[in-house]
N, C-alpha and C. Protein backbone atom coordinates (compact mmCIF):
# COMPACT_ATOMS: atom_id res chain seq x y z
N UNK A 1 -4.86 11.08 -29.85
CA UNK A 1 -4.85 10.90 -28.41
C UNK A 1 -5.14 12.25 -27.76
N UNK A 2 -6.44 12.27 -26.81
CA UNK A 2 -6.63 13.66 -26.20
C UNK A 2 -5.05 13.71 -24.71
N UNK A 3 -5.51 14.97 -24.56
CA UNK A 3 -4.56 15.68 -23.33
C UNK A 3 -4.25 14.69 -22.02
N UNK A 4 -5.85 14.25 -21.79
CA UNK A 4 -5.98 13.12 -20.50
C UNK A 4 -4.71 11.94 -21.21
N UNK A 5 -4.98 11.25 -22.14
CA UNK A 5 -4.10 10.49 -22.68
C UNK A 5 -2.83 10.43 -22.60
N UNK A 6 -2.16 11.17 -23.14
CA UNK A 6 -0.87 11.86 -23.20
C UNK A 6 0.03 12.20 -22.00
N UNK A 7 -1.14 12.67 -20.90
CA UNK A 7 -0.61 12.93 -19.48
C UNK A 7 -0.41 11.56 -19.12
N UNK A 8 -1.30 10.80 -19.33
CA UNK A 8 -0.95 9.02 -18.18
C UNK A 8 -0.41 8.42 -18.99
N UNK A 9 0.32 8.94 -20.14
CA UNK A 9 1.53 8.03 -21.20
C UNK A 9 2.76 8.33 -20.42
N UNK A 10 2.89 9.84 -19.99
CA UNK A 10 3.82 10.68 -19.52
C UNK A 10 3.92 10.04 -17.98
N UNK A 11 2.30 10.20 -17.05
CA UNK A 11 2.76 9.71 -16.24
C UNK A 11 3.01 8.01 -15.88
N UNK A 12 3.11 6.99 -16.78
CA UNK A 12 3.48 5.50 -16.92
C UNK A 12 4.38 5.66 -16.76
N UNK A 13 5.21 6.93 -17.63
CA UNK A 13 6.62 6.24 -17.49
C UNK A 13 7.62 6.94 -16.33
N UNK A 14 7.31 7.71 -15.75
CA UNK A 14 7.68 8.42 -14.25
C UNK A 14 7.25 7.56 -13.56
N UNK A 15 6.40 6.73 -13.26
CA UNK A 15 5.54 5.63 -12.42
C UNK A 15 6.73 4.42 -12.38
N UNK A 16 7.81 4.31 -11.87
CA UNK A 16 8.66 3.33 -12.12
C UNK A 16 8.15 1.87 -11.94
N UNK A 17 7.42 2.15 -10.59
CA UNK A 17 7.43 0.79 -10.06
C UNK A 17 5.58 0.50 -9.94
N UNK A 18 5.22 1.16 -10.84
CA UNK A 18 3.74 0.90 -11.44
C UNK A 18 2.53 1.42 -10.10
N UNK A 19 3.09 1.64 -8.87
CA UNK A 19 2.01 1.48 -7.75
C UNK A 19 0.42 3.27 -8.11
N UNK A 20 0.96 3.69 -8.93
CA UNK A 20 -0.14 4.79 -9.39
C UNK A 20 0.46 5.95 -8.44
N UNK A 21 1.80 6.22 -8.33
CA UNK A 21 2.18 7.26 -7.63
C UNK A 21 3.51 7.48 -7.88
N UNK A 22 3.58 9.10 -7.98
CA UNK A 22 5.32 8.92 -8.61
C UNK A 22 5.96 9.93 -7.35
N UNK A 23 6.92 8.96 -7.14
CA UNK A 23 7.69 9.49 -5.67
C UNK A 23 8.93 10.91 -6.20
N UNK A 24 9.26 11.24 -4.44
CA UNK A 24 10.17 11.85 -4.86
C UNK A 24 11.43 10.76 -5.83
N UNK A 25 12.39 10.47 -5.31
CA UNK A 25 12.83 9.58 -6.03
C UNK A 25 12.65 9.11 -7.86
N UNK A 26 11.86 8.52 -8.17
CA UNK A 26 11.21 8.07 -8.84
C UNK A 26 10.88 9.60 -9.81
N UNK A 27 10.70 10.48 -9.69
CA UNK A 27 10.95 11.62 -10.52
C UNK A 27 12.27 12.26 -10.77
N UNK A 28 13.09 11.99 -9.74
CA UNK A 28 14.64 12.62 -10.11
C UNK A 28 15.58 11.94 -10.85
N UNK A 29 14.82 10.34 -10.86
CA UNK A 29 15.68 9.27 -11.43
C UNK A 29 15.23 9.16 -12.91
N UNK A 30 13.82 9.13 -13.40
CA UNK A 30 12.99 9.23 -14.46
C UNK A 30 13.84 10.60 -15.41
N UNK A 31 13.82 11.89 -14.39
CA UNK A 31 13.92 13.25 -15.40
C UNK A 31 15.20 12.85 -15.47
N UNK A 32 16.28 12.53 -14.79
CA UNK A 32 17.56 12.35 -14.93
C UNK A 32 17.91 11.31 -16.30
N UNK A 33 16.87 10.64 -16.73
CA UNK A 33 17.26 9.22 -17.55
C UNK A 33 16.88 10.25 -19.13
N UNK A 34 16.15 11.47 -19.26
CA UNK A 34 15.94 11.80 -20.46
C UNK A 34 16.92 13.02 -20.42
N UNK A 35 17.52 13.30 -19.54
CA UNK A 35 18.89 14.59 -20.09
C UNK A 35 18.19 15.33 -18.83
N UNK A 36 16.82 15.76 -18.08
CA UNK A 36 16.66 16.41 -17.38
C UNK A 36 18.00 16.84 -15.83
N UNK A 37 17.94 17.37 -15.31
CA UNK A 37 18.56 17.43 -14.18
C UNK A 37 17.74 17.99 -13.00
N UNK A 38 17.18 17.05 -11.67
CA UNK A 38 16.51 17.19 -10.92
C UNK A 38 17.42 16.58 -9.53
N UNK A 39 17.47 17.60 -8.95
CA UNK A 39 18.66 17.14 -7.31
C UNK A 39 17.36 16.51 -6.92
N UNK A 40 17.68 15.46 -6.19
CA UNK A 40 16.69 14.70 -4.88
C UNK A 40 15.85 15.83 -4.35
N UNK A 41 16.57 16.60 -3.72
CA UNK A 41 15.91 17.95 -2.84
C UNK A 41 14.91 18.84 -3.79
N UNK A 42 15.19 19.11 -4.84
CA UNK A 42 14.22 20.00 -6.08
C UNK A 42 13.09 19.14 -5.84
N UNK A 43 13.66 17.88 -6.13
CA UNK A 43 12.70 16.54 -6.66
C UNK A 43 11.09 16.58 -5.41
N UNK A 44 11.78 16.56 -4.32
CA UNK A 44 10.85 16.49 -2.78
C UNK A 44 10.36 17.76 -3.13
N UNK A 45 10.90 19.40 -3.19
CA UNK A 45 10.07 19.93 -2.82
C UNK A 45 8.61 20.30 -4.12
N UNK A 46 9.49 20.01 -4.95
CA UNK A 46 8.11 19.53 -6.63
C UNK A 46 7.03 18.91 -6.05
N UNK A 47 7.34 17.81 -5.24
CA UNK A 47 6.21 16.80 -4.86
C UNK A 47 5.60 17.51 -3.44
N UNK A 48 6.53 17.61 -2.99
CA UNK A 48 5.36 18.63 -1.71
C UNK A 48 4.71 19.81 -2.31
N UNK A 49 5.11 20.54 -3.09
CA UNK A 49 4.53 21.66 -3.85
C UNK A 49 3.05 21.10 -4.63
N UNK A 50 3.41 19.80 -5.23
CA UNK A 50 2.23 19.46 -6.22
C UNK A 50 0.85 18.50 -5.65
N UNK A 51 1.38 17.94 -4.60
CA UNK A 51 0.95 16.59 -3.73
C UNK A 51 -0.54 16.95 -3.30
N UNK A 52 -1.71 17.01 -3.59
CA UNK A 52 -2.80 17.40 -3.88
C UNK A 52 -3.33 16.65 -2.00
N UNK A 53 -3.10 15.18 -2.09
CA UNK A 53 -3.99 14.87 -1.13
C UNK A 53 -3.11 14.53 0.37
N UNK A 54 -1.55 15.30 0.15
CA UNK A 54 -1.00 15.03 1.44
C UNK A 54 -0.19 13.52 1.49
N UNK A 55 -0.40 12.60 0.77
CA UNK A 55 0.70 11.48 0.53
C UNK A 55 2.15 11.23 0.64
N UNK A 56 2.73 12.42 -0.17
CA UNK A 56 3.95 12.89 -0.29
C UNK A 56 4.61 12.13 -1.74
N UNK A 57 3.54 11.78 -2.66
CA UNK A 57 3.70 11.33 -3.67
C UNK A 57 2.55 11.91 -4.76
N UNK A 58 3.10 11.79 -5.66
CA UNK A 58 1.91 12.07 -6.45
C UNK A 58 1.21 11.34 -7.61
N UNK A 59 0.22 11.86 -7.86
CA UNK A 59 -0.77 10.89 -8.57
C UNK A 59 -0.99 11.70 -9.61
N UNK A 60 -1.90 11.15 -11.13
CA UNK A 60 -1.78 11.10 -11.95
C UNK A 60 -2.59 12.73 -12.15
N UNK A 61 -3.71 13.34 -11.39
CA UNK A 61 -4.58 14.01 -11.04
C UNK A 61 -3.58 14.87 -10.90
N UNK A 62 -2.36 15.02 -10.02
CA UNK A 62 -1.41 15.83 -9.61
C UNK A 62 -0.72 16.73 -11.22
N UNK A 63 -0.52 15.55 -11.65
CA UNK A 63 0.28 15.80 -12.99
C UNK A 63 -0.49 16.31 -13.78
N UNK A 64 -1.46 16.08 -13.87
CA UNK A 64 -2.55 17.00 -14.87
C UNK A 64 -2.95 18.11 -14.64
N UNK A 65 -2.92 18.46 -13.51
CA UNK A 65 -3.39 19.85 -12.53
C UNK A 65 -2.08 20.78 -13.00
N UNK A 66 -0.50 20.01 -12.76
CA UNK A 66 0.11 20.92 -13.15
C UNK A 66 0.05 21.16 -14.63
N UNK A 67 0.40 20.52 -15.35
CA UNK A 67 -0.07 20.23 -16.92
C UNK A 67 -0.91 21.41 -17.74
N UNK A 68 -2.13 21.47 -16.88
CA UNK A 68 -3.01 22.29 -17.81
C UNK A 68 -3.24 23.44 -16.76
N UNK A 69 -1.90 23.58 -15.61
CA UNK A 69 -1.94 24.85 -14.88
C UNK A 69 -1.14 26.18 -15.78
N UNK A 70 -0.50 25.66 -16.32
CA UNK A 70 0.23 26.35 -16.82
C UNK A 70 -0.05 27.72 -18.23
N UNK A 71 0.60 29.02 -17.96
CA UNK A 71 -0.17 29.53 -18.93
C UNK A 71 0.79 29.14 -20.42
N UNK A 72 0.02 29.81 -21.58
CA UNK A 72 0.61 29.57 -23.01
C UNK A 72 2.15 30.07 -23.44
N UNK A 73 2.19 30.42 -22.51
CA UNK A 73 4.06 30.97 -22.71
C UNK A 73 4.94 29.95 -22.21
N UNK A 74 4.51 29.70 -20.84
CA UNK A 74 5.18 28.36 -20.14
C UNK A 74 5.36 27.01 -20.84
N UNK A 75 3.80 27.19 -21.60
CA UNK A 75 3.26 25.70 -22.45
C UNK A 75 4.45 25.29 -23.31
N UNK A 76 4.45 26.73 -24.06
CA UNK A 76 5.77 26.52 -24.79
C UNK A 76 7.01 26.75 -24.59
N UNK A 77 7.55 26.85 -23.59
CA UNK A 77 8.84 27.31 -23.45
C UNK A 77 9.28 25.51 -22.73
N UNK A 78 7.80 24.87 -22.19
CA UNK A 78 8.07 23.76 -22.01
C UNK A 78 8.33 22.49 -23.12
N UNK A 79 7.58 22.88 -23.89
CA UNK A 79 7.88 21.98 -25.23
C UNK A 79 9.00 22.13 -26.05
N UNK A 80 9.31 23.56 -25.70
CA UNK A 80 10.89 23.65 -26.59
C UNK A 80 12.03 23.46 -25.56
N UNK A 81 11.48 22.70 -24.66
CA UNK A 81 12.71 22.49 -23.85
C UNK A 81 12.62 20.52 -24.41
N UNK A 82 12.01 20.28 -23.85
CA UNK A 82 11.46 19.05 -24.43
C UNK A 82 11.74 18.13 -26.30
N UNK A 83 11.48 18.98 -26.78
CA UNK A 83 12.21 19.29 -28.03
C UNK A 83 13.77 18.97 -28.54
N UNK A 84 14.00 20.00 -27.38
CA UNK A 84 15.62 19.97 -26.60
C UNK A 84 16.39 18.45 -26.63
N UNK A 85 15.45 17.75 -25.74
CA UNK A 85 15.89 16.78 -25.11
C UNK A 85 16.20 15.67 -26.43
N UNK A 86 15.02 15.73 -26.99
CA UNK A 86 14.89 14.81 -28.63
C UNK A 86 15.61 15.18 -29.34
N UNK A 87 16.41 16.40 -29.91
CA UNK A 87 16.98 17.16 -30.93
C UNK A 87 18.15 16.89 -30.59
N UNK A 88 18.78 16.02 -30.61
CA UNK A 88 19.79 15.60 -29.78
C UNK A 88 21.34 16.82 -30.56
N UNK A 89 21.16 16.76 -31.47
CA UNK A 89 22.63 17.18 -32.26
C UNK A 89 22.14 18.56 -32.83
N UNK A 90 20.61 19.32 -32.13
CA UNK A 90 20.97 20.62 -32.82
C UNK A 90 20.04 20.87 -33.81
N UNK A 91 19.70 20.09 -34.58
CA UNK A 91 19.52 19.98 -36.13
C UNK A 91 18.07 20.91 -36.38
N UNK A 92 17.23 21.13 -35.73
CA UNK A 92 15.24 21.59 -35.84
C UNK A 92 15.10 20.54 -35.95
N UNK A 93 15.08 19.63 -35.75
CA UNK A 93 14.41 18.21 -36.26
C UNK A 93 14.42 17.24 -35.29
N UNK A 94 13.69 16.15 -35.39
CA UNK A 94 13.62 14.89 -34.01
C UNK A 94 13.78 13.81 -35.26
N UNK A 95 15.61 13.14 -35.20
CA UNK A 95 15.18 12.01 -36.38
C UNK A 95 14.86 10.42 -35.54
N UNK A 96 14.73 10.07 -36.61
CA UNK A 96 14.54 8.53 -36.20
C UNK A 96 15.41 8.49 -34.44
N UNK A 97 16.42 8.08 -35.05
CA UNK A 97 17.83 7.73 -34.20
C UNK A 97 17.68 8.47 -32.89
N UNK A 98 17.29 9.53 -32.76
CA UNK A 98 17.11 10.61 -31.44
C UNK A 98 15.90 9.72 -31.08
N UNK A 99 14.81 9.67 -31.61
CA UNK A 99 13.27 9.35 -31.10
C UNK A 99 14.04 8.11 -30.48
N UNK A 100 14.27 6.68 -31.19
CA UNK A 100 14.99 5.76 -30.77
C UNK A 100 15.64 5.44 -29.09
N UNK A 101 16.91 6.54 -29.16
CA UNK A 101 17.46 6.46 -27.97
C UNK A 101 16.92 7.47 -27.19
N UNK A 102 15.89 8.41 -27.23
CA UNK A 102 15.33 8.88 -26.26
C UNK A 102 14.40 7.96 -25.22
N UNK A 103 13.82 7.04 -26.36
CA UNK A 103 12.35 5.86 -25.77
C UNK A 103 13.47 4.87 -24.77
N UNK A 104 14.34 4.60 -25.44
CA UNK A 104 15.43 3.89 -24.94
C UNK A 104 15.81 4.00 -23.75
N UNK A 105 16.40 5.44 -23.51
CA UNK A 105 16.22 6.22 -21.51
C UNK A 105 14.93 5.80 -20.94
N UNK A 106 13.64 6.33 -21.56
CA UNK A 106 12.35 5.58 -20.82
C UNK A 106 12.21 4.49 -20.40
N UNK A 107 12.98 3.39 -21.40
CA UNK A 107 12.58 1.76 -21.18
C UNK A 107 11.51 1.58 -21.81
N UNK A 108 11.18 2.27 -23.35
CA UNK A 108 10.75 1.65 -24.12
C UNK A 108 11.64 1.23 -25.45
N UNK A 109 11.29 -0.28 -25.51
CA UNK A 109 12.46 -0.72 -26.96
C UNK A 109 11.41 -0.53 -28.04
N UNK A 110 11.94 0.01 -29.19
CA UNK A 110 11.38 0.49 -30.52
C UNK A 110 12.96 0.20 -31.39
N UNK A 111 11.97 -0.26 -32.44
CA UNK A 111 13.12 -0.55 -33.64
C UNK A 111 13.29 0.92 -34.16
N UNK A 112 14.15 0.67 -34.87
CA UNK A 112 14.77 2.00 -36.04
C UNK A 112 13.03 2.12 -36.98
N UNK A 113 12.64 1.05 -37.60
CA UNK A 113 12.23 1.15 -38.31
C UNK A 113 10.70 1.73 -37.67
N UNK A 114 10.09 1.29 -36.62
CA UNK A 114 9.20 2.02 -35.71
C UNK A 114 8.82 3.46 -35.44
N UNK A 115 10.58 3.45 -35.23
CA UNK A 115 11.05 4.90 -34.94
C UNK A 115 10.62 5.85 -36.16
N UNK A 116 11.63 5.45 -37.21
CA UNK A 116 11.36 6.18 -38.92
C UNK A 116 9.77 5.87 -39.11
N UNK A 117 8.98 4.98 -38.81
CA UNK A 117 7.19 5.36 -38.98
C UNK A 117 6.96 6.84 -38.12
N UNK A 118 7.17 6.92 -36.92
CA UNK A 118 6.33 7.61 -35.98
C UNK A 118 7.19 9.17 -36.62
N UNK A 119 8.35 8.94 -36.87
CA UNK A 119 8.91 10.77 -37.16
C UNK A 119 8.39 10.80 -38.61
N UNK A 120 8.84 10.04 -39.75
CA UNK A 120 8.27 10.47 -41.34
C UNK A 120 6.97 10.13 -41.42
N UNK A 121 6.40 9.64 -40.76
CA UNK A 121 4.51 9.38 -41.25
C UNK A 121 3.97 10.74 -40.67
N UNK A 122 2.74 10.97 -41.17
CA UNK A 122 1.84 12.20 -39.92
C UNK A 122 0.89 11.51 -39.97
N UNK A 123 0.52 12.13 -38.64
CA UNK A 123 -0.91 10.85 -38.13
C UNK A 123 -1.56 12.20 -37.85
C-alpha cells in the first residue's frame, strides 16, 4: 500500500460519520478512542491551523499535506509514539492481542486469529 493509501485508511477512520471531512469534534473523539489525548480546544485549533480551504473541517488533502509536511525526525518521533499506543504493556513488540484491541477502539472487529496473520506473517 503506497503513502496516498495509508493516509485515507488513517483518514476513514477519523471520518466518523463518513461525510469526507473530519471535524473538530470528530478528531478529539477518534484520538481519544486510541489512548491519544486531544482537549476539544487543541482539537479546533489543529483544524483551523490545518483547514486548507476555510471549511473549518478538514479533508483528506489536509491530512496528507500535514503527513508528508513533516521533517524525518518528527516522522519518527511520530511513529514511536504510535508504536506507543500498540505496545500496550511495554514489551518492543505489537502482539496479536494489542493489534486486536487497538482496531477494536477504531471500530474495526478482527479476530485473534486475523490479528496473529497481520503481526507474525510479513507482507
Amino acid at each position: 500500500m503506497d503513502n496516498a493509501g495509508k493516509f485515507e485508511v488513517v483518514f476513514r477512520h477519523l471520518d466518523e460519520n463518513g461525510d469526507g471531512k473530519v471535524s473538530p469534534s470528530e478528531l478529539s473523539r477518534r484520538l481519544g478512542l486510541i489512548g491519544g489525548d486531544l482537549l476539544m480546544k487543541e482539537a479546533g485549533l489543529a483544524v483551523e491551523w490545518l483547514d486548507s480551504d476555510g471549511d473549518g473541517l478538514l479533508g483528506l488533502e489536509d491530512l496528507v499535506g500535514l503527513m508528508e509536511a513533516g521533517g524525518e525526525e518528527e516522522k519518527l518521533h511520530d511513529l514511536r509514539e504510535a508504536f506507543r499506543l500498540y505496545d500496550r504493556d511495554n514489551c518492543g513488540f505489537i502482539r496479536a492481542k494489542d493489534l486486536k484491541t487497538m482496531l477494536g477502539r477504531l471500530g474495526e472487529s478482527k479476530s485473534i486469529d486475523e490479528c496473529e496473520f497481520f503481526v507474525y506473517c510479513k507482507m
